[in-house]
Protein backbone atom coordinates (compact mmCIF):
# COMPACT_ATOMS: atom_id res chain seq x y z
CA UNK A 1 7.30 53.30 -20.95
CA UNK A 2 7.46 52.28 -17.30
CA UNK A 3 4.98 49.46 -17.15
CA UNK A 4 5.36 47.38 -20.04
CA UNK A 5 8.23 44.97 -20.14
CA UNK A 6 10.34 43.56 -23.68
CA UNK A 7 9.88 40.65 -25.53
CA UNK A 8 12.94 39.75 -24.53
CA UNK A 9 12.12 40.23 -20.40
CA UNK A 10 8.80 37.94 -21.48
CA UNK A 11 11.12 35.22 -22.90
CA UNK A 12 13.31 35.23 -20.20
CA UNK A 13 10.32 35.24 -17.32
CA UNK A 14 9.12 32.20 -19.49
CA UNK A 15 12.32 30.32 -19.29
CA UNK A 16 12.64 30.73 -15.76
CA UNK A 17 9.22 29.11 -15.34
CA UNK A 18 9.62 26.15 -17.34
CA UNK A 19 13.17 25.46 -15.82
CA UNK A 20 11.60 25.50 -12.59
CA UNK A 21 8.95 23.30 -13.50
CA UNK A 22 10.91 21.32 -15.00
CA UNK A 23 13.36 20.62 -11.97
CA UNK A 24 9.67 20.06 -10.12
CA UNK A 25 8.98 17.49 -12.54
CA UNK A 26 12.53 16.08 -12.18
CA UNK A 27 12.25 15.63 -8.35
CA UNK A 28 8.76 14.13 -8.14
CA UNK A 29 10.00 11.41 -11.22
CA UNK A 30 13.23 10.76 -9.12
CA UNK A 31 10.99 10.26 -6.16
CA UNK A 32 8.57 8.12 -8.08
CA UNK A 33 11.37 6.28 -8.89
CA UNK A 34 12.68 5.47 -5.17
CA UNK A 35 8.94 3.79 -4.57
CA UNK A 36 8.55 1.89 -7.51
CA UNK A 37 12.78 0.73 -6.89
CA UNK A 38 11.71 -0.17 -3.08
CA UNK A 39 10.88 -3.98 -3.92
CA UNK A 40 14.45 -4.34 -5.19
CA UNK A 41 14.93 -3.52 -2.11
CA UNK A 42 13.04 -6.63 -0.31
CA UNK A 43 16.29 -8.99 -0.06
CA UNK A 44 17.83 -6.56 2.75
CA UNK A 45 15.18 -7.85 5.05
CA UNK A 46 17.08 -10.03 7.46
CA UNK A 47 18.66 -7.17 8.96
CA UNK A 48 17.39 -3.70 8.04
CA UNK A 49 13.28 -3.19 9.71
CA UNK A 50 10.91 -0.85 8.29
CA UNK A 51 11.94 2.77 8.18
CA UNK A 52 10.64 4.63 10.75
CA UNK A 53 8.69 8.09 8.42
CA UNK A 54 7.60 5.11 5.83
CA UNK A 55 6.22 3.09 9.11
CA UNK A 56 4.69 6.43 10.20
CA UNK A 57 3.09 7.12 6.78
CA UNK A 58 1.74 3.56 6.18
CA UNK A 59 0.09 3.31 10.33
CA UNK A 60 -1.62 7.05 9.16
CA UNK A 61 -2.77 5.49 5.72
CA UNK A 62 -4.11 2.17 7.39
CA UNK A 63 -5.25 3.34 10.60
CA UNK A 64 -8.92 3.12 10.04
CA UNK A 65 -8.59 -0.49 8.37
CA UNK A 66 -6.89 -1.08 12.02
CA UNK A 67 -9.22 0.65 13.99
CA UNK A 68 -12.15 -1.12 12.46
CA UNK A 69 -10.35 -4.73 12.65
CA UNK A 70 -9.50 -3.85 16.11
CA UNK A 71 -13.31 -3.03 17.30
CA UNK A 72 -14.62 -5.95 15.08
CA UNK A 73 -11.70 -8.32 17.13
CA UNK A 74 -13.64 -6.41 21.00
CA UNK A 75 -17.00 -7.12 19.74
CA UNK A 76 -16.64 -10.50 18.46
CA UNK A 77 -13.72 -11.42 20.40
CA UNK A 78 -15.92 -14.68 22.04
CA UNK A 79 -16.21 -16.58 18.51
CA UNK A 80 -14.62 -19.38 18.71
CA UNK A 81 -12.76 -19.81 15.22
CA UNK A 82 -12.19 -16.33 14.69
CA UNK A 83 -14.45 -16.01 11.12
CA UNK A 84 -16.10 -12.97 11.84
CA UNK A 85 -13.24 -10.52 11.53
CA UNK A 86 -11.70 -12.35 8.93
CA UNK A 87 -12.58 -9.71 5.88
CA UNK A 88 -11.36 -6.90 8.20
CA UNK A 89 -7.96 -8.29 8.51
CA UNK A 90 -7.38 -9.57 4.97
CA UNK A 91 -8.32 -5.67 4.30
CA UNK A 92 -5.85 -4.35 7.05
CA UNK A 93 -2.95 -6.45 5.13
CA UNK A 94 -3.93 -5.46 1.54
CA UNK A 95 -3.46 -2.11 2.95
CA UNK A 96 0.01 -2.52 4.67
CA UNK A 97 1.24 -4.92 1.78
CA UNK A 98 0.39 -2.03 -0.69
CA UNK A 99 3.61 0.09 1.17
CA UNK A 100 5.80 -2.59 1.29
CA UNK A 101 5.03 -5.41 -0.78
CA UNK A 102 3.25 -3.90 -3.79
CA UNK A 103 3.33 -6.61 -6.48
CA UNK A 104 1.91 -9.08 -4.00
CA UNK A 105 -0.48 -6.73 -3.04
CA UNK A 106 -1.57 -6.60 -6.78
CA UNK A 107 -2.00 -9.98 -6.95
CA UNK A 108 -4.10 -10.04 -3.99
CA UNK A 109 -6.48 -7.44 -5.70
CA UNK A 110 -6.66 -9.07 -9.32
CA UNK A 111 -7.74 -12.39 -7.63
CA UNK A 112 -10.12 -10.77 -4.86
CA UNK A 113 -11.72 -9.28 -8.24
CA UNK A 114 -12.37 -12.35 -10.50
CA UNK A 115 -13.35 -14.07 -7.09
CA UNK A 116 -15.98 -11.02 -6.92
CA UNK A 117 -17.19 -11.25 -10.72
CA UNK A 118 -17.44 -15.01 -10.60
CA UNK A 119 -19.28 -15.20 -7.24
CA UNK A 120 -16.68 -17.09 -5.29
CA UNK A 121 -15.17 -15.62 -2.99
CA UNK A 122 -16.95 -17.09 -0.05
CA UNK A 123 -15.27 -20.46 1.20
CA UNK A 124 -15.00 -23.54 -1.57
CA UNK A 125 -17.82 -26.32 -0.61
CA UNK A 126 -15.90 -28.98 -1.44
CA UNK A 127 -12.63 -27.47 -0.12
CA UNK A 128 -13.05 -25.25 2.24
CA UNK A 129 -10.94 -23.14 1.39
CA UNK A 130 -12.11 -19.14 0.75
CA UNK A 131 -10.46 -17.45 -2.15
CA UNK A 132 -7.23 -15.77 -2.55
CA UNK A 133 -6.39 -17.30 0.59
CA UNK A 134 -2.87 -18.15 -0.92
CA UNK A 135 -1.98 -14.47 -1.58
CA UNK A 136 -3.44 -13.46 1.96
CA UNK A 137 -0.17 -15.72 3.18
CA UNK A 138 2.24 -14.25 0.41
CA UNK A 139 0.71 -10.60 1.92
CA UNK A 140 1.49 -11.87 5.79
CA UNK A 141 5.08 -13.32 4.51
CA UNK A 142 6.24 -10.37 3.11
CA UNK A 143 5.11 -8.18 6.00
CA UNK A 144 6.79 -10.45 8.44
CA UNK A 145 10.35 -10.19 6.15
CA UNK A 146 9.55 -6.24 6.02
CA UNK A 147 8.88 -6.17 10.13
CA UNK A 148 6.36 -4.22 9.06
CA UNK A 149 2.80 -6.75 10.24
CA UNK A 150 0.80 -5.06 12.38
CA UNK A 151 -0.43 -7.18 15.52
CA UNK A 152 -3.76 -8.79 14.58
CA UNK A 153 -3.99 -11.59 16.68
């Protein structure tokens, strides 16, 4: 018969499948790899900037975090210390720092949280100080030794 194919055809379709998914599977793990071996990386700051696609893909990625800091920065651009734009900007960091830096990043968002569920994350009365303000200047360090912090001033 003309139409039917073997058992053994069958097996040999199905093993040409599976070794093609599994070579799939084997480049997206090797890729997943690269990323997660990218903060070993860090120490070759001082003289190797941001590489130019993963610059590309991050500015795509945070571009409306920008956009909005950037229009918040126009409309409020007269206040005096600068407050009013201050969420925007710890947001448009987060976002960058989640490319390049990503355990810092992680930090950030585990203390932004608990800072959320206990109801502090406005400014400390007795300190003044707002919360996860420390990891906010880990985030900006580690963009600056990246060359990868956008202009927000």
């Amino acid at each position: 018969e003309k139409g039917t194919r073997t058992d053994r055809q069958r097996a040999r379709r199905r093993g040409a499948r599976s070794k093609r998914g599994e070579r799939l599977r084997a480049e997206r793990m090797s890729s997943k790899r690269l990323d997660a071996t990218e903060s070993s990386k860090s120490w070759l700051w001082w003289w190797q900037s941001a590489d130019g696609e993963k610059a590309k893909r991050v500015n795509k990625k945070c571009k409306l975090d920008y956009s909005a800091f950037v229009n918040c920065k126009r409309a409020y651009g007269g206040d005096g210390n600068g407050k009013a734009c201050d969420a925007l900007r710890n947001q448009v960091l987060h976002c960058y720092s989640k490319s390049y830096c990503s355990e810092i990043a992680t930090a950030y968002e585990r203390c932004y949280h608990l800072a959320v569920n206990r109801g502090r994350l406005l400014a400390n009365m007795a300190t003044r100080e707002k919360a996860c303000s420390e990891q906010i200047k880990q985030m900006e360090k580690c963009l600056k030794r990246a060359r990868a912090l956008p202009p927000l001033a």
